[in-house]
PDB file of N, CA and C in Angstrom:
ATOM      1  N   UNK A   1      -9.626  36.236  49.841  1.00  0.00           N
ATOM      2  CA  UNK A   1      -9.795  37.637  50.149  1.00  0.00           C
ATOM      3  C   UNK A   1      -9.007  37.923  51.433  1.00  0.00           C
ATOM      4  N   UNK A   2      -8.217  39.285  51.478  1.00  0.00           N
ATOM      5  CA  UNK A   2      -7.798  39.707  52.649  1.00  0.00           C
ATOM      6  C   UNK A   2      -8.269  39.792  54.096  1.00  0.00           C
ATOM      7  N   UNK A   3      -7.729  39.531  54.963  1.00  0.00           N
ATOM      8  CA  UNK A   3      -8.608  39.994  55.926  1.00  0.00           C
ATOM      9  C   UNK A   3      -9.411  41.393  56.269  1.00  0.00           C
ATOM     10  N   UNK A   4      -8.574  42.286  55.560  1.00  0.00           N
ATOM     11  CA  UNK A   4      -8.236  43.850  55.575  1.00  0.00           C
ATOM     12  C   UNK A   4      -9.592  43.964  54.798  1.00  0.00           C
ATOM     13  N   UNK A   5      -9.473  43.693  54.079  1.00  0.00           N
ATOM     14  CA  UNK A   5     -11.069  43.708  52.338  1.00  0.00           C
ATOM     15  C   UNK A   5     -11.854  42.908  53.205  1.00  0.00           C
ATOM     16  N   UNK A   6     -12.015  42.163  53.616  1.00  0.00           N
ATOM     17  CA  UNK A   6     -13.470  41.745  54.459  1.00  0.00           C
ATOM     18  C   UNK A   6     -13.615  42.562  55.825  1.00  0.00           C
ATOM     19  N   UNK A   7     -12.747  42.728  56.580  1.00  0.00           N
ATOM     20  CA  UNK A   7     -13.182  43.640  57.406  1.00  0.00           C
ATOM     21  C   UNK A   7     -14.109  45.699  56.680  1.00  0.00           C
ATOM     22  N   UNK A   8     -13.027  45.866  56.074  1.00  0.00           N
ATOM     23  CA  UNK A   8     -13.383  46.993  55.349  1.00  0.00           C
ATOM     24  C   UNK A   8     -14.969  46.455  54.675  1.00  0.00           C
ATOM     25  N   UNK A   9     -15.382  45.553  54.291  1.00  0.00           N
ATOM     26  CA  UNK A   9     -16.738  45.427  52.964  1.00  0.00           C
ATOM     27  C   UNK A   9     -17.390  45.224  54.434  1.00  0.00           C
ATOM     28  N   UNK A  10     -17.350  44.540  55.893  1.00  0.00           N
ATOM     29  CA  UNK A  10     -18.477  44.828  56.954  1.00  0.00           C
ATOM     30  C   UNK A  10     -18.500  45.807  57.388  1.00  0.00           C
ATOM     31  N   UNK A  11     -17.701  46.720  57.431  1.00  0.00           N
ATOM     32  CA  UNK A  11     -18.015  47.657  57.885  1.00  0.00           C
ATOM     33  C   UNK A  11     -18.908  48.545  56.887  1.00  0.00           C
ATOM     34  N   UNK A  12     -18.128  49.044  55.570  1.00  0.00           N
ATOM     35  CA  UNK A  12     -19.034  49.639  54.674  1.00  0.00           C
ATOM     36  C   UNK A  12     -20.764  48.559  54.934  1.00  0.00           C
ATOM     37  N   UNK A  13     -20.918  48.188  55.259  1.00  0.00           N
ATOM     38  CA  UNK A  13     -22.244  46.934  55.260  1.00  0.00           C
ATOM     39  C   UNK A  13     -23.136  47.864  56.532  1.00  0.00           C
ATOM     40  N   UNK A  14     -21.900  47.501  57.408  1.00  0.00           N
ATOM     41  CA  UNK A  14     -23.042  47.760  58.811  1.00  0.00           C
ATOM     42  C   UNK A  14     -22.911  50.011  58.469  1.00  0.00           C
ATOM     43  N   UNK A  15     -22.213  50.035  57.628  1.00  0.00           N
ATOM     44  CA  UNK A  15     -22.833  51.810  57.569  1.00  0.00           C
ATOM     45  C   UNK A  15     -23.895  51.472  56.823  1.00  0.00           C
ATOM     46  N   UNK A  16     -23.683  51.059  55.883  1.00  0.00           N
ATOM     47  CA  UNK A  16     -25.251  51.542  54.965  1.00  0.00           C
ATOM     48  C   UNK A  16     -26.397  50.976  55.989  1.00  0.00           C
ATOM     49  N   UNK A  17     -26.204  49.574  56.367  1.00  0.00           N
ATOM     50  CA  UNK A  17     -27.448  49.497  56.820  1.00  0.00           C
ATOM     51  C   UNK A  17     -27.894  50.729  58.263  1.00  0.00           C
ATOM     52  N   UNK A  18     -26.804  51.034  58.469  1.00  0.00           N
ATOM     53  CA  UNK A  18     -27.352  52.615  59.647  1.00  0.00           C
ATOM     54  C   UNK A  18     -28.130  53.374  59.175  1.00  0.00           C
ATOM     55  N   UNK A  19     -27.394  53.434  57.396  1.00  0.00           N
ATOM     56  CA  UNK A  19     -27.984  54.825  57.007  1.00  0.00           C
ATOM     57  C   UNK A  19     -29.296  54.312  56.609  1.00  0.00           C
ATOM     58  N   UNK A  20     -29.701  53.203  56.093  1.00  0.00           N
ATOM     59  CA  UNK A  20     -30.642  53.108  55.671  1.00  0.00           C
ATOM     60  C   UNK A  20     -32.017  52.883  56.930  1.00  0.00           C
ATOM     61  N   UNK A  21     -31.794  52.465  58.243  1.00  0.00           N
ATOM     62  CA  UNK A  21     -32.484  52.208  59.377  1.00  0.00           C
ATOM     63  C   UNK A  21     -32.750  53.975  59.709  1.00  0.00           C
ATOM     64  N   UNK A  22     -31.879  55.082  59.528  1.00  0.00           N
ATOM     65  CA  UNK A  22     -31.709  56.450  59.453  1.00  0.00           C
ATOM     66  C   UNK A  22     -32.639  57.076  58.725  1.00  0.00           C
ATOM     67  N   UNK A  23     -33.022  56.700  57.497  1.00  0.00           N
ATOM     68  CA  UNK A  23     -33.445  57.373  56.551  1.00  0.00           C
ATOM     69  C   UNK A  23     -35.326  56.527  56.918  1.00  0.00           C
ATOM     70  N   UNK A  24     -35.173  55.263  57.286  1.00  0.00           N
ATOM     71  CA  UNK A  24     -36.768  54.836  57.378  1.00  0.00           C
ATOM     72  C   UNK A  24     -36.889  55.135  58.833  1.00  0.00           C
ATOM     73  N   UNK A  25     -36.557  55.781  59.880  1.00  0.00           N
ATOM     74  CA  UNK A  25     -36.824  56.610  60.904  1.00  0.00           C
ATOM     75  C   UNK A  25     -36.636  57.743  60.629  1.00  0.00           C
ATOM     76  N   UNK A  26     -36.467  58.353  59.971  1.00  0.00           N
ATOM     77  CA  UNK A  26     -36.595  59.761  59.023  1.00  0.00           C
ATOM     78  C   UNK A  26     -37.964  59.934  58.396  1.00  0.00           C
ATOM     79  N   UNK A  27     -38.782  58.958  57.481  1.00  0.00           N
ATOM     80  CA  UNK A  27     -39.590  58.853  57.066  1.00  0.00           C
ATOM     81  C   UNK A  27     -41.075  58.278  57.797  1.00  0.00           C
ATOM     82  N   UNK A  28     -40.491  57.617  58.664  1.00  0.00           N
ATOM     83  CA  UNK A  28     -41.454  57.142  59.647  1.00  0.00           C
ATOM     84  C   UNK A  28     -42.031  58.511  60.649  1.00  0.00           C
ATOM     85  N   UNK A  29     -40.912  59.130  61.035  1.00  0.00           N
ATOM     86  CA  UNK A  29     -41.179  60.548  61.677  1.00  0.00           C
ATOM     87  C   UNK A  29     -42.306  61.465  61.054  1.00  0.00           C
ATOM     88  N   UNK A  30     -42.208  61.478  59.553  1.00  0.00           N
ATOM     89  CA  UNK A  30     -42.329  62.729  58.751  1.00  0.00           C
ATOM     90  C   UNK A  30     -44.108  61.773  59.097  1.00  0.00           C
ATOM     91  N   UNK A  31     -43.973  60.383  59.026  1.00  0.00           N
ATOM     92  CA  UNK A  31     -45.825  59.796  58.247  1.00  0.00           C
ATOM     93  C   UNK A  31     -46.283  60.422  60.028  1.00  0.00           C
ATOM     94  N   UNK A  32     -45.432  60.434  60.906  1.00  0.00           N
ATOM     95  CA  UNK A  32     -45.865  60.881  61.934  1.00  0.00           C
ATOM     96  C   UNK A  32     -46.987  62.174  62.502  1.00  0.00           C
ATOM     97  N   UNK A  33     -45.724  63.043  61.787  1.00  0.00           N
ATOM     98  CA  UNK A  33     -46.044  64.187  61.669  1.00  0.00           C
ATOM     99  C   UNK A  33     -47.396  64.931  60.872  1.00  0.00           C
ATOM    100  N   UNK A  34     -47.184  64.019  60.051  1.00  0.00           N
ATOM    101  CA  UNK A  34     -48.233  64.304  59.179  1.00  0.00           C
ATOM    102  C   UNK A  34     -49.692  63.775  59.405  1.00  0.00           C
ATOM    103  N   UNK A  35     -49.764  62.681  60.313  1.00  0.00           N
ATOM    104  CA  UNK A  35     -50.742  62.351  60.811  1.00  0.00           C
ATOM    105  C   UNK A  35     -51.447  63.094  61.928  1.00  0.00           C
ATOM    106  N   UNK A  36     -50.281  63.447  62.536  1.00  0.00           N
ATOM    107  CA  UNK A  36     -50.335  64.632  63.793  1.00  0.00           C
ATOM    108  C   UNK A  36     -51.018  65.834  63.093  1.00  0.00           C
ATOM    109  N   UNK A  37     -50.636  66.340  61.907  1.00  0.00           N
ATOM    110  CA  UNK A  37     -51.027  67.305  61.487  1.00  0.00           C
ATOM    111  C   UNK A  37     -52.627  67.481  60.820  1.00  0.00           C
ATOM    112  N   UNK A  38     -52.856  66.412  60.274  1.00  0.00           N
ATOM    113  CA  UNK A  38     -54.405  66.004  59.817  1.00  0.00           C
ATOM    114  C   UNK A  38     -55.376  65.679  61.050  1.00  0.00           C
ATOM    115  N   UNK A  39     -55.076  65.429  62.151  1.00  0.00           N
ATOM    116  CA  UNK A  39     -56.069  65.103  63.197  1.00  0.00           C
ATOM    117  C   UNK A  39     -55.720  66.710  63.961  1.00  0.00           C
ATOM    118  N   UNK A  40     -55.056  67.757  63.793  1.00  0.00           N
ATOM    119  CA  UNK A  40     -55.087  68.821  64.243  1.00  0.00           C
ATOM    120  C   UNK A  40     -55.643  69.682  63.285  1.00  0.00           C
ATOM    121  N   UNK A  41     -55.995  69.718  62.396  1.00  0.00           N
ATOM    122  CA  UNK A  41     -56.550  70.335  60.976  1.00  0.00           C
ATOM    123  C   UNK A  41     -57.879  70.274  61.160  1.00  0.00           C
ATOM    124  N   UNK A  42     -58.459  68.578  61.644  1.00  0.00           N
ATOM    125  CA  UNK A  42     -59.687  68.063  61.943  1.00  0.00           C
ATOM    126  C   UNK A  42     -60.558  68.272  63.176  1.00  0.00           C
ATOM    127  N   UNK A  43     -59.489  67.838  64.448  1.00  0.00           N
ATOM    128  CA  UNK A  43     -60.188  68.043  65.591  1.00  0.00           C
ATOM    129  C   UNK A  43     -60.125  69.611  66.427  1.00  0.00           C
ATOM    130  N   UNK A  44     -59.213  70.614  65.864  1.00  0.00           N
ATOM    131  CA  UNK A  44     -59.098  71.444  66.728  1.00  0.00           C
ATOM    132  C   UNK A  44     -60.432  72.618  66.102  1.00  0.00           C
ATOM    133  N   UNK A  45     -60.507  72.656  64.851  1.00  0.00           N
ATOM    134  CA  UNK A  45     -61.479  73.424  64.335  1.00  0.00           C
ATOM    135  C   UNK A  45     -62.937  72.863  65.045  1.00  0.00           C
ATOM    136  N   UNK A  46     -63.380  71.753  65.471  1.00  0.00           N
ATOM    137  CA  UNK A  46     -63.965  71.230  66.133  1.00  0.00           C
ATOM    138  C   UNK A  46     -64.274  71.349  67.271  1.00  0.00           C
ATOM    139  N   UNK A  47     -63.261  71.492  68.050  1.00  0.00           N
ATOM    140  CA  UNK A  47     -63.174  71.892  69.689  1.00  0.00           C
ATOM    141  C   UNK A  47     -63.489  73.307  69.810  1.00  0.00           C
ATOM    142  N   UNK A  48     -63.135  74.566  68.371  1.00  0.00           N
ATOM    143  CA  UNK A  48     -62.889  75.338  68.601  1.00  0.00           C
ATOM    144  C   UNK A  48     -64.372  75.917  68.228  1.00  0.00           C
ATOM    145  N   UNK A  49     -65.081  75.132  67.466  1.00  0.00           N
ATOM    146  CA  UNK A  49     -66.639  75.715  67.533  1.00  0.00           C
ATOM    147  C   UNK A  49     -66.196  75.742  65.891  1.00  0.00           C
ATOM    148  N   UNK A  50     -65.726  75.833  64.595  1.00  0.00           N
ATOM    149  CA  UNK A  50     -66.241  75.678  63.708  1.00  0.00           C
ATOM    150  C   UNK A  50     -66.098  74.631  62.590  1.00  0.00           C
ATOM    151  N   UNK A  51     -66.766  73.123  63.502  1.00  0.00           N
ATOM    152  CA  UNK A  51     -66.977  72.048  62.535  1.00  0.00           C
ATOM    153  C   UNK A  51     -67.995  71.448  62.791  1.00  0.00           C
ATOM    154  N   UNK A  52     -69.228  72.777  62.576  1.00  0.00           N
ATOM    155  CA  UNK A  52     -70.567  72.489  62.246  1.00  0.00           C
ATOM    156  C   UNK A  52     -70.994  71.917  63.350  1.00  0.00           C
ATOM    157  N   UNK A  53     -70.332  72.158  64.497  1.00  0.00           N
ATOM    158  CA  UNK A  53     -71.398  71.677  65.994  1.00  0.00           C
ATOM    159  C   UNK A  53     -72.353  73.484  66.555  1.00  0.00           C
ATOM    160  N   UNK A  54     -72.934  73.606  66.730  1.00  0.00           N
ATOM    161  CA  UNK A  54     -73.521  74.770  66.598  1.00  0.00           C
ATOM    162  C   UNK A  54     -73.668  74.751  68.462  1.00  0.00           C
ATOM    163  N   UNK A  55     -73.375  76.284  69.091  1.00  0.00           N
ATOM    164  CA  UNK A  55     -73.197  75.914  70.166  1.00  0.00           C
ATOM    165  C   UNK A  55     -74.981  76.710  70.713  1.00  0.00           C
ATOM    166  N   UNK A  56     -74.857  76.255  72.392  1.00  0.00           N
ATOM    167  CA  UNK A  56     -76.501  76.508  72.907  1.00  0.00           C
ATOM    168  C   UNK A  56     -76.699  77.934  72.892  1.00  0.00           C
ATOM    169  N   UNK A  57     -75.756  78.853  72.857  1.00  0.00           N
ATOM    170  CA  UNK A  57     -75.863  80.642  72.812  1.00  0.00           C
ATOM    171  C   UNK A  57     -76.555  80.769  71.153  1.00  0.00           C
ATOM    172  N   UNK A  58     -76.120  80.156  70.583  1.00  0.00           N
ATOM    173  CA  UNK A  58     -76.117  80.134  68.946  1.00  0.00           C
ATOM    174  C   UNK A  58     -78.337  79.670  68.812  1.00  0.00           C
ATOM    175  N   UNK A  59     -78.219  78.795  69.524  1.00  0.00           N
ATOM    176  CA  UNK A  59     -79.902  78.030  69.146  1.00  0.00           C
ATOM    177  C   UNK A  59     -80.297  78.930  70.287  1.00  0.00           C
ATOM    178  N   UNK A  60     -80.210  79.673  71.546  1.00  0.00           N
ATOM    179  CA  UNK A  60     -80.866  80.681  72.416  1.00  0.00           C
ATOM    180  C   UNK A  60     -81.203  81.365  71.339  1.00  0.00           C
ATOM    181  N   UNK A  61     -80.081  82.471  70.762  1.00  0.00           N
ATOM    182  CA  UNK A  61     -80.431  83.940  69.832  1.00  0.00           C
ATOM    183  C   UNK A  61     -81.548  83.165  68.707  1.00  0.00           C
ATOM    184  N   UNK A  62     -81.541  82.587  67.997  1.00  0.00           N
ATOM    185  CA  UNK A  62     -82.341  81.852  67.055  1.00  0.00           C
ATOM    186  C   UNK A  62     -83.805  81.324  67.052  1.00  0.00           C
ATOM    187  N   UNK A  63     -83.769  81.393  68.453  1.00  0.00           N
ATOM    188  CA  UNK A  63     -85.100  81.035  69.674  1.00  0.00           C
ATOM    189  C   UNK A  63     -85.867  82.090  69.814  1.00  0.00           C
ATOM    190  N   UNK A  64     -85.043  83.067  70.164  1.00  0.00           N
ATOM    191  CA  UNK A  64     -85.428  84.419  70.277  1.00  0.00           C
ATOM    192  C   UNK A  64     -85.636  85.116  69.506  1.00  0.00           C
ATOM    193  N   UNK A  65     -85.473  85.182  68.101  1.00  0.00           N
ATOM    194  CA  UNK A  65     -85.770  85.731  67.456  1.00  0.00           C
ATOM    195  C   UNK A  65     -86.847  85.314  66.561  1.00  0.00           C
ATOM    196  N   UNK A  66     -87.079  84.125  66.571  1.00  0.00           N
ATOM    197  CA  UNK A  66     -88.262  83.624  66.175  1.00  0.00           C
ATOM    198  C   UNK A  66     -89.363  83.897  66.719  1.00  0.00           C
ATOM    199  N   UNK A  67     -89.061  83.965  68.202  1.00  0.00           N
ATOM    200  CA  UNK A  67     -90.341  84.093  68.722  1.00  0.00           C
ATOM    201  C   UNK A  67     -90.797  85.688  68.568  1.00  0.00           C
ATOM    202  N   UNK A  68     -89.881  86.539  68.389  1.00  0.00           N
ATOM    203  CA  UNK A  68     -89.867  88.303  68.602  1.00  0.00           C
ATOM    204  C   UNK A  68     -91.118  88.144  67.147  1.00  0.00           C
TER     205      UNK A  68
END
């Protein structure tokens, strides 16, 4: 084989393997994201008062009106 044809087949070599190290940091990003996105789906409705934590203004009025 040429020198020319083996230089040319490493190089085509070391591209793909770029593209392919490219494309699974592409995908690694996205499982990222998406994880990011399910613990913000989960915890912020939470923080924000509606994932069923009931706050002390909420059991005051409820107090009070029981007793009325």
């Amino acid at each position: 084989m040429p020198v020319s044809v083996g230089i040319t087949m490493a190089w085509w070599s070391l591209a793909a393997a770029k593209r392919r190290r490219a494309v699974v940091s592409l995908i690694e990003l996205l499982i990222v994201l998406a994880i990011i996105g399910v613990l913000a789906g989960v915890v912020v409705p939470r923080v924000a008062g509606d994932g069923g934590v009931v706050s002390v203004a909420a059991v005051d009025e409820v107090a009070v009106s029981v007793q009325r």
